[in-house]
PDB file of N, CA and C in Angstrom:
ATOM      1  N   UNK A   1       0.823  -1.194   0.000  1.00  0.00           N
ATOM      2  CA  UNK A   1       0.000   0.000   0.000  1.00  0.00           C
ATOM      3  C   UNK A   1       0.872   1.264   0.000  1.00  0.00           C
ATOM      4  N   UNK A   2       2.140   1.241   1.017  1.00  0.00           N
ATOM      5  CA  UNK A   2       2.645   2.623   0.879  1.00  0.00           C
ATOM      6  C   UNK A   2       3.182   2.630  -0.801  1.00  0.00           C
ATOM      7  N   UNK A   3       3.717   1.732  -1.489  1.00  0.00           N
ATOM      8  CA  UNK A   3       4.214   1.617  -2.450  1.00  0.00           C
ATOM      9  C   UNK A   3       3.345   2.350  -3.305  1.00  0.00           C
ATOM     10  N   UNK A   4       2.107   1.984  -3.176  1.00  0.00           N
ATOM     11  CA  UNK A   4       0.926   2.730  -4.200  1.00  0.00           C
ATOM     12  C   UNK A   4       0.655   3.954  -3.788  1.00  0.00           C
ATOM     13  N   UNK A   5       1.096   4.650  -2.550  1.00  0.00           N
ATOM     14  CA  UNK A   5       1.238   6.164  -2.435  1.00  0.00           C
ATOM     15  C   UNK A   5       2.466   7.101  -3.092  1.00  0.00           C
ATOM     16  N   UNK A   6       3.176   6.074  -3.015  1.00  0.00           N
ATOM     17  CA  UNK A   6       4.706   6.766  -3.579  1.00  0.00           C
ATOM     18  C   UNK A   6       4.558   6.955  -5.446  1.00  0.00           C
ATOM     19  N   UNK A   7       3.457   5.888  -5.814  1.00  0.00           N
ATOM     20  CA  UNK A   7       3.473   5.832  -7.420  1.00  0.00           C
ATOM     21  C   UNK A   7       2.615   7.242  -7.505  1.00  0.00           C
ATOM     22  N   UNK A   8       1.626   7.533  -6.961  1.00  0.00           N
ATOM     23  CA  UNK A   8       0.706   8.050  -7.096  1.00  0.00           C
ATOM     24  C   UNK A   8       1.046   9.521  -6.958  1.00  0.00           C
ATOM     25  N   UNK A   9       2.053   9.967  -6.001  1.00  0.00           N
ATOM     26  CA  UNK A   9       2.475  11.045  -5.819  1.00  0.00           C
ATOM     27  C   UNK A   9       3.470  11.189  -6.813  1.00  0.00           C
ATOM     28  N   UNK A  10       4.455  10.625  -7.566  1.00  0.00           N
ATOM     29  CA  UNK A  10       5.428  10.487  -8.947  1.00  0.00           C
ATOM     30  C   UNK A  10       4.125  10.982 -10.445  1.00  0.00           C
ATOM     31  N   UNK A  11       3.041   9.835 -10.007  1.00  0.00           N
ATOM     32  CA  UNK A  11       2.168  10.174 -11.461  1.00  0.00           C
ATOM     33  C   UNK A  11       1.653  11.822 -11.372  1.00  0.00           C
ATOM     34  N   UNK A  12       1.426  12.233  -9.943  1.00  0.00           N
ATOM     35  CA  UNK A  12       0.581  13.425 -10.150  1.00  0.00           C
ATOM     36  C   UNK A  12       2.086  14.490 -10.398  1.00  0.00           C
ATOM     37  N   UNK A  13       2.963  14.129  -9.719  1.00  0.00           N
ATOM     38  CA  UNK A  13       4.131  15.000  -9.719  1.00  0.00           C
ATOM     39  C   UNK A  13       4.208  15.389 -11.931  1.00  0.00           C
ATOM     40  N   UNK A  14       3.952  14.042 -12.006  1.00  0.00           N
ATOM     41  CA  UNK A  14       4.340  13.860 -13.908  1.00  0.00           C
ATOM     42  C   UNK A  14       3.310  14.845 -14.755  1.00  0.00           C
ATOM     43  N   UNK A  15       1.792  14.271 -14.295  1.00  0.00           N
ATOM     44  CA  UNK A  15       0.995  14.985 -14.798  1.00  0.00           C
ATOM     45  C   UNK A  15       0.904  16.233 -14.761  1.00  0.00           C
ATOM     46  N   UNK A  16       1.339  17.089 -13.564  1.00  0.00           N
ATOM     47  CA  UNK A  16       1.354  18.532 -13.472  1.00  0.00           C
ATOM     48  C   UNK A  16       2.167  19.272 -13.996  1.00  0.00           C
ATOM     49  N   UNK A  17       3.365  18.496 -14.725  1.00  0.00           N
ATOM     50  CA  UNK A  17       4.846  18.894 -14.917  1.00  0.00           C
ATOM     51  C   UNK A  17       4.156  19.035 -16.502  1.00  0.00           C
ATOM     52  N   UNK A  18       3.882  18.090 -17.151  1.00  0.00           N
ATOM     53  CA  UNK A  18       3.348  18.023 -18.301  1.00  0.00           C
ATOM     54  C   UNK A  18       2.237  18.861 -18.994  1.00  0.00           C
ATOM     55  N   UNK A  19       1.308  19.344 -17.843  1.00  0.00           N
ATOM     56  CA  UNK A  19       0.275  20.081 -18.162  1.00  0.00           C
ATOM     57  C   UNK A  19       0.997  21.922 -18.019  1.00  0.00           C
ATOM     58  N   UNK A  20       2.056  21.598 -17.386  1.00  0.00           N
ATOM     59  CA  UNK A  20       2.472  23.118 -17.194  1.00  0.00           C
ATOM     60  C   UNK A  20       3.424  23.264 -18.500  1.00  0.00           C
ATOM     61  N   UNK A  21       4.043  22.343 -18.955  1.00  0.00           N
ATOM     62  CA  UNK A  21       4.464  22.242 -20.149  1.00  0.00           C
ATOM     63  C   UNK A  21       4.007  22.626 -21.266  1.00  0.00           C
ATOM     64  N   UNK A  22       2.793  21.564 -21.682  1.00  0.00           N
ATOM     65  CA  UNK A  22       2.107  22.050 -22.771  1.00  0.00           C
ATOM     66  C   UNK A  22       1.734  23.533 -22.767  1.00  0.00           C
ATOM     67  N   UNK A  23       1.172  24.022 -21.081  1.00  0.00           N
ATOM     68  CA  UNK A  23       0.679  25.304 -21.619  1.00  0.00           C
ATOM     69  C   UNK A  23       2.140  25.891 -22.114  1.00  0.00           C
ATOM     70  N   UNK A  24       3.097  26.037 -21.540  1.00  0.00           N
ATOM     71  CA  UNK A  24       4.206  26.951 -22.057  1.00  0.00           C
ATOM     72  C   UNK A  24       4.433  26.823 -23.257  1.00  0.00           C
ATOM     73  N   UNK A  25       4.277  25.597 -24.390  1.00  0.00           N
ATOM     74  CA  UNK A  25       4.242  25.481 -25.381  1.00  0.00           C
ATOM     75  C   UNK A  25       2.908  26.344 -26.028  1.00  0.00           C
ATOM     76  N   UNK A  26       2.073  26.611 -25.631  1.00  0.00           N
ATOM     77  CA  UNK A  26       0.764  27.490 -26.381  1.00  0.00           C
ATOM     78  C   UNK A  26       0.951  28.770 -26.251  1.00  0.00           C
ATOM     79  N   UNK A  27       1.373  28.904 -24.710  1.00  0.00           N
ATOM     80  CA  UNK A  27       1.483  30.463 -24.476  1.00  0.00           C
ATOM     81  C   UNK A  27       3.003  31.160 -24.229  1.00  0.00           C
ATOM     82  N   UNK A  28       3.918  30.347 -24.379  1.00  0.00           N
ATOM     83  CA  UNK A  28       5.428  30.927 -24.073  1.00  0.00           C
ATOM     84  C   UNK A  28       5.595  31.742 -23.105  1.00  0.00           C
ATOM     85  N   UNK A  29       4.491  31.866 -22.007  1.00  0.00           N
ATOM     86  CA  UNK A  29       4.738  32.283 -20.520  1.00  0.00           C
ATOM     87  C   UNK A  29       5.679  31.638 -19.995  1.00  0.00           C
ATOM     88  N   UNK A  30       7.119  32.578 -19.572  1.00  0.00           N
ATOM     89  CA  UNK A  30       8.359  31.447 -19.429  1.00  0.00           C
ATOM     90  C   UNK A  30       7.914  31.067 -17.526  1.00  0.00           C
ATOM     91  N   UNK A  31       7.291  31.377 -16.700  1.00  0.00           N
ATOM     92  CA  UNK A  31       6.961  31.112 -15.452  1.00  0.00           C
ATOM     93  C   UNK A  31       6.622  29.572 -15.795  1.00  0.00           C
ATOM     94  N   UNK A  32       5.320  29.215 -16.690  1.00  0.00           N
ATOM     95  CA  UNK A  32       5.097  27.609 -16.726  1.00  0.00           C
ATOM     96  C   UNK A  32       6.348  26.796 -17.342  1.00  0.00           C
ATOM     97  N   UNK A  33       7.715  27.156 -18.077  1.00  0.00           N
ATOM     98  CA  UNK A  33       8.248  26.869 -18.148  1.00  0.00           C
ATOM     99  C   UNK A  33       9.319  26.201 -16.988  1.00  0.00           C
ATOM    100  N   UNK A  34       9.595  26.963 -16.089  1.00  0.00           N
ATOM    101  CA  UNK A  34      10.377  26.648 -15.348  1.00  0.00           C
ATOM    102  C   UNK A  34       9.760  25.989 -13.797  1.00  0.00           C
ATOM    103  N   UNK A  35       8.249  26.204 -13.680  1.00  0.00           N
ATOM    104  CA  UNK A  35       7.239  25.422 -12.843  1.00  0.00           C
ATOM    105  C   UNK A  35       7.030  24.196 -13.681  1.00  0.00           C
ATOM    106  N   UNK A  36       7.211  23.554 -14.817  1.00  0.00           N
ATOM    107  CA  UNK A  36       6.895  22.540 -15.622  1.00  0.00           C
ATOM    108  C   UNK A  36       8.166  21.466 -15.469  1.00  0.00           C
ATOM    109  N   UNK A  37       9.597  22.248 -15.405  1.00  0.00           N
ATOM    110  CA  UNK A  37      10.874  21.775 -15.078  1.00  0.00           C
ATOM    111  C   UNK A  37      10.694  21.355 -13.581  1.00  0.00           C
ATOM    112  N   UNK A  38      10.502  21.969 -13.086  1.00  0.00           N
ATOM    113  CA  UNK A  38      10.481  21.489 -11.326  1.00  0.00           C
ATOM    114  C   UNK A  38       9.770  20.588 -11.506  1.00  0.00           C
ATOM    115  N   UNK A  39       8.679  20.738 -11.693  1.00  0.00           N
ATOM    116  CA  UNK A  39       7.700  19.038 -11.129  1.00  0.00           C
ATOM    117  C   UNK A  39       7.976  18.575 -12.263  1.00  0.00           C
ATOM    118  N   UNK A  40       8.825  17.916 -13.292  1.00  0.00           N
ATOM    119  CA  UNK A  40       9.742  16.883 -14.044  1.00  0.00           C
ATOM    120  C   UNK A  40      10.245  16.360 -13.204  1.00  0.00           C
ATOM    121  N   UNK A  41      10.954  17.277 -12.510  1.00  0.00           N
ATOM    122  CA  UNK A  41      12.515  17.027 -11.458  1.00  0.00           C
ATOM    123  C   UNK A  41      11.816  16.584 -10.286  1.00  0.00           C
ATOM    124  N   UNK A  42      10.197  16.793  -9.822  1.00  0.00           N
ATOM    125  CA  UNK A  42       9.734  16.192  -8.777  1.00  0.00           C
ATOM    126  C   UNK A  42       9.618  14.574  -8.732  1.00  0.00           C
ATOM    127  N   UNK A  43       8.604  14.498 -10.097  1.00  0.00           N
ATOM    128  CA  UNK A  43       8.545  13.318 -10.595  1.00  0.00           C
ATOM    129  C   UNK A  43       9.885  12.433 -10.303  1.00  0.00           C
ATOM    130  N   UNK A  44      10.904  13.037 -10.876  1.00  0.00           N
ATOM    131  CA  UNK A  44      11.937  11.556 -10.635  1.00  0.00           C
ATOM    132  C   UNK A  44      12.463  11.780  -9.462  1.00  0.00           C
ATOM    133  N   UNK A  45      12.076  12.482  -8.319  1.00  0.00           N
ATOM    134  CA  UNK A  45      12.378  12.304  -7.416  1.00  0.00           C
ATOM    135  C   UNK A  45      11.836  11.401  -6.468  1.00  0.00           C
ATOM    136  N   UNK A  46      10.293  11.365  -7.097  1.00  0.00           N
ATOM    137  CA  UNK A  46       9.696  10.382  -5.945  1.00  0.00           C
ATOM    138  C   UNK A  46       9.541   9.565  -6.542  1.00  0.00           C
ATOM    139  N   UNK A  47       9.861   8.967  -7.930  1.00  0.00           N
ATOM    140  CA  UNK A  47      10.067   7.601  -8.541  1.00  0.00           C
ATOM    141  C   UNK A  47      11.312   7.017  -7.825  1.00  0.00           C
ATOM    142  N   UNK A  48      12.573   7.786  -7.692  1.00  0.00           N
ATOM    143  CA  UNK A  48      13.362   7.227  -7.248  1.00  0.00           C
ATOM    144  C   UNK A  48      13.321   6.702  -5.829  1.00  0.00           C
ATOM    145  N   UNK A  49      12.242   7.622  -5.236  1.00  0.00           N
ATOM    146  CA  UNK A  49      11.778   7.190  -3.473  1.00  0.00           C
ATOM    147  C   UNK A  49      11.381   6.282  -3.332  1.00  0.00           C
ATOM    148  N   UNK A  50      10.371   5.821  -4.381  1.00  0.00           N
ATOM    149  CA  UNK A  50      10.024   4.949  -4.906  1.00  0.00           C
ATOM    150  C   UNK A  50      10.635   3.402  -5.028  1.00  0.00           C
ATOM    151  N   UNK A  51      11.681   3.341  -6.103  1.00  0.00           N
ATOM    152  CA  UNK A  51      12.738   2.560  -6.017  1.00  0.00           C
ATOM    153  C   UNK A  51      13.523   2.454  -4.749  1.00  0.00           C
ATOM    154  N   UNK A  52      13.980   3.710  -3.916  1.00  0.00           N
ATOM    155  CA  UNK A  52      14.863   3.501  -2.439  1.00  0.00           C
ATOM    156  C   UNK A  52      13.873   2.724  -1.819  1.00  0.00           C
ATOM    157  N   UNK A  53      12.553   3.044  -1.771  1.00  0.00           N
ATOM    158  CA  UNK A  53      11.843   2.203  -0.426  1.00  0.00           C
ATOM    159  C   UNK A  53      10.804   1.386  -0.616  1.00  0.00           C
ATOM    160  N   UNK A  54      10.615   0.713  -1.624  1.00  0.00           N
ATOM    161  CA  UNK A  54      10.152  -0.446  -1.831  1.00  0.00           C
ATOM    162  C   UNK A  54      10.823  -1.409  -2.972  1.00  0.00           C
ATOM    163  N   UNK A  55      11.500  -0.946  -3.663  1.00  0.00           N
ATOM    164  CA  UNK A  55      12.363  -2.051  -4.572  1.00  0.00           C
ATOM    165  C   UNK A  55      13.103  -2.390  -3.852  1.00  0.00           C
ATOM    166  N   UNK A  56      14.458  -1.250  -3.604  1.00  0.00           N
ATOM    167  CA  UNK A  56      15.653  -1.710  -3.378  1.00  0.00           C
ATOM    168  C   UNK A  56      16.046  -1.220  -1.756  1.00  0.00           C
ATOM    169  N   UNK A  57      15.237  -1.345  -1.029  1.00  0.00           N
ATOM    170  CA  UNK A  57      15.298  -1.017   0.588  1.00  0.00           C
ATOM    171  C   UNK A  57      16.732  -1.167   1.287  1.00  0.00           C
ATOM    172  N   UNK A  58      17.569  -2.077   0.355  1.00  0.00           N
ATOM    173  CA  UNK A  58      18.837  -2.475   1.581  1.00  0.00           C
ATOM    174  C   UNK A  58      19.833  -1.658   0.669  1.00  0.00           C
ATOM    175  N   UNK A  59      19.283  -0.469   0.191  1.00  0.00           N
ATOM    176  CA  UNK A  59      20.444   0.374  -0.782  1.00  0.00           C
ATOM    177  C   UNK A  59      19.790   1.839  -0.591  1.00  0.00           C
ATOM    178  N   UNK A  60      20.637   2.374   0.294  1.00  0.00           N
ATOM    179  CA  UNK A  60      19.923   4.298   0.434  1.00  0.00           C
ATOM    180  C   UNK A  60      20.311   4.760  -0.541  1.00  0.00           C
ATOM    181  N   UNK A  61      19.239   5.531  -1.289  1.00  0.00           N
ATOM    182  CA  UNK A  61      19.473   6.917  -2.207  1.00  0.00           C
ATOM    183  C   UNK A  61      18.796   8.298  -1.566  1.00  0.00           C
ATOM    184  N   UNK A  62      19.772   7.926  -0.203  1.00  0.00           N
ATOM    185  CA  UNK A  62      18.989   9.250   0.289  1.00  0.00           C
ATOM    186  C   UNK A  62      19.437  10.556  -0.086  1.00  0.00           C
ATOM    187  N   UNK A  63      20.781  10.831  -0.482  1.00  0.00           N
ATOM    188  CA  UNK A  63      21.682  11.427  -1.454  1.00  0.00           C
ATOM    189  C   UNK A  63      21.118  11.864  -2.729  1.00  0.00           C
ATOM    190  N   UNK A  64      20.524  10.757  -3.518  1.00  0.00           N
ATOM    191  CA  UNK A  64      19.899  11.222  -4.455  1.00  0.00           C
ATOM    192  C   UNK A  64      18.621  11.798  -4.585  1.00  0.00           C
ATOM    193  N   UNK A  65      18.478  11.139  -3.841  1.00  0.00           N
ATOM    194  CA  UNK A  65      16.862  11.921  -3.679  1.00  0.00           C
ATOM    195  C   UNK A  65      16.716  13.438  -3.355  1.00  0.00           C
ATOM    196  N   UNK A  66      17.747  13.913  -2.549  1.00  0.00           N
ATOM    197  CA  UNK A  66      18.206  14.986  -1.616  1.00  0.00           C
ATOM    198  C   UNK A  66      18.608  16.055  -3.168  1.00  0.00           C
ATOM    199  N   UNK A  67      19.375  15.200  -3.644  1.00  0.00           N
ATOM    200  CA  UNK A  67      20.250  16.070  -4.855  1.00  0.00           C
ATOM    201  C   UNK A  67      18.902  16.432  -6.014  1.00  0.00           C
ATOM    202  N   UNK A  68      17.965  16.015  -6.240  1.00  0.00           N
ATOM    203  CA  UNK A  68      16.804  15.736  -6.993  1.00  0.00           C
ATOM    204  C   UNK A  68      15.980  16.812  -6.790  1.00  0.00           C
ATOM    205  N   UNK A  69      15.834  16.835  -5.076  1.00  0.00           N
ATOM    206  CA  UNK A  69      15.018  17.972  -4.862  1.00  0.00           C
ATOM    207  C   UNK A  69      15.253  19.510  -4.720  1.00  0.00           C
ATOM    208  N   UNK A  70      17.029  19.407  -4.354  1.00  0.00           N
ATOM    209  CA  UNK A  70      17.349  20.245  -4.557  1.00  0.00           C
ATOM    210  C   UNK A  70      17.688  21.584  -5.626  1.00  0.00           C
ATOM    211  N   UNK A  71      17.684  20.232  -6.466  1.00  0.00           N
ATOM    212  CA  UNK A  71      17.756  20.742  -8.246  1.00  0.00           C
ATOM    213  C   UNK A  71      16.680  21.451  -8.542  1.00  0.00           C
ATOM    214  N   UNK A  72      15.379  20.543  -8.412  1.00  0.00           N
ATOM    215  CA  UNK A  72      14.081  21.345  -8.385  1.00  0.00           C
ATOM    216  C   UNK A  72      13.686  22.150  -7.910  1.00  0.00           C
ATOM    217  N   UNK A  73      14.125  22.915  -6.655  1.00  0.00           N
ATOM    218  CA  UNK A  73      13.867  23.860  -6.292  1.00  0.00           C
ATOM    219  C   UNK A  73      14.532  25.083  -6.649  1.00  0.00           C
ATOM    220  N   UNK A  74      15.890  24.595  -6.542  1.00  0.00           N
ATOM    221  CA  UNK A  74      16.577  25.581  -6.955  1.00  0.00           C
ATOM    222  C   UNK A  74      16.551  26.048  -8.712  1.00  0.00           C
ATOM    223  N   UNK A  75      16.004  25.174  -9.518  1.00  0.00           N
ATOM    224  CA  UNK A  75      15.423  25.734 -10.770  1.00  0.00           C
ATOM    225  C   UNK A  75      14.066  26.172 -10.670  1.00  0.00           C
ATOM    226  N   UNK A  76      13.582  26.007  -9.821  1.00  0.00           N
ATOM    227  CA  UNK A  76      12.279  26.899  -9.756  1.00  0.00           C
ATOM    228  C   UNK A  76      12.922  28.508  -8.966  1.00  0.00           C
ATOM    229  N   UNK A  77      13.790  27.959  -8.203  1.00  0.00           N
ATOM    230  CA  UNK A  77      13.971  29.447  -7.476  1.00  0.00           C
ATOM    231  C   UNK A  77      14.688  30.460  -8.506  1.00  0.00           C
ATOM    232  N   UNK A  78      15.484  29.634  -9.596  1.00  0.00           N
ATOM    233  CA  UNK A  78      16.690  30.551 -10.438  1.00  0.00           C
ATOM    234  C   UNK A  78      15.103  31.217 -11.342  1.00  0.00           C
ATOM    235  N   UNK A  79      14.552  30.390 -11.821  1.00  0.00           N
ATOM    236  CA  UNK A  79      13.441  30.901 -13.213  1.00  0.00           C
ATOM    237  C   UNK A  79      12.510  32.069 -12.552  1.00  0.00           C
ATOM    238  N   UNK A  80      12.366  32.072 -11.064  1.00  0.00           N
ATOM    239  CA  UNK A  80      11.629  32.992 -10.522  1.00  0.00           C
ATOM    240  C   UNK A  80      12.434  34.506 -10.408  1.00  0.00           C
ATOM    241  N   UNK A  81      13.663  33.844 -10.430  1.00  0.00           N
ATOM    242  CA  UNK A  81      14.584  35.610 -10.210  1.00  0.00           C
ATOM    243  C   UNK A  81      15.045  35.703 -11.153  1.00  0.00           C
ATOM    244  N   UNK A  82      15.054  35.086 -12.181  1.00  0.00           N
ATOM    245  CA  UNK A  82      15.422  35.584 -13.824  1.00  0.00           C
ATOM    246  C   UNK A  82      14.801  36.107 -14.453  1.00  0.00           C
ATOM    247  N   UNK A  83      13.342  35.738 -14.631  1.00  0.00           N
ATOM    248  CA  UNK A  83      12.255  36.346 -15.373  1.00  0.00           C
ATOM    249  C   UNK A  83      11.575  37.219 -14.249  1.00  0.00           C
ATOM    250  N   UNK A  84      11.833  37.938 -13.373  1.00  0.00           N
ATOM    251  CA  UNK A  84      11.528  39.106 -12.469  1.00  0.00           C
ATOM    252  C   UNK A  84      11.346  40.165 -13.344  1.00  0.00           C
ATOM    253  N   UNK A  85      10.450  41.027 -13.840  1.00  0.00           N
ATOM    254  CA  UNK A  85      10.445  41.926 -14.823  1.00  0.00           C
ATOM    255  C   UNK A  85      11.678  42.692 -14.107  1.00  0.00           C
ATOM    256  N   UNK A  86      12.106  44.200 -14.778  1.00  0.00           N
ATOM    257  CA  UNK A  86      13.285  44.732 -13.905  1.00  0.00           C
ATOM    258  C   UNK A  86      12.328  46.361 -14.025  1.00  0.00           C
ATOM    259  N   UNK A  87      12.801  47.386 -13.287  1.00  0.00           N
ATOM    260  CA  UNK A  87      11.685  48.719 -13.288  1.00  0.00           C
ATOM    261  C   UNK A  87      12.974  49.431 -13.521  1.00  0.00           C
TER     262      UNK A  87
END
């Protein structure tokens, strides 16, 4: 059962990443661009949580997982202070 929470939070992580995608593809609002990159980078983060704690349990990727999320945030945080209009 937890296994089927961990998929479930990866699929929605995927689906939202994808839907923020496409829009950036219609509307070239670069904000869904770089909110579309993060939850990509969410997605394989909790696939890989995924894999750490129910595939392969006697092998930590707690490292990776760590490095995963960090990425994602911190590309959501860079796309938020890049595209900052300037006055």
């Amino acid at each position: 059962m937890e296994g089927f929470v961990y998929l479930l939070c990866a699929a929605t992580a995927l689906t939202c990443g994808l839907l923020l995608l496409r829009g950036y593809r219609k509307s070239r609002t670069r904000l869904l661009l770089w909110c579309g990159l993060c939850f990509v980078i969410l997605f394989a983060e909790n696939a890989v949580l995924f894999v750490d704690l129910v595939i392969v349990p006697h092998i930590d990727l707690m490292l990776l997982r760590r490095c995963l999320s960090l990425a994602a945030v911190s590309l959501l945080l860079f796309g938020l202070i890049w595209d900052t209009p300037r006055r």
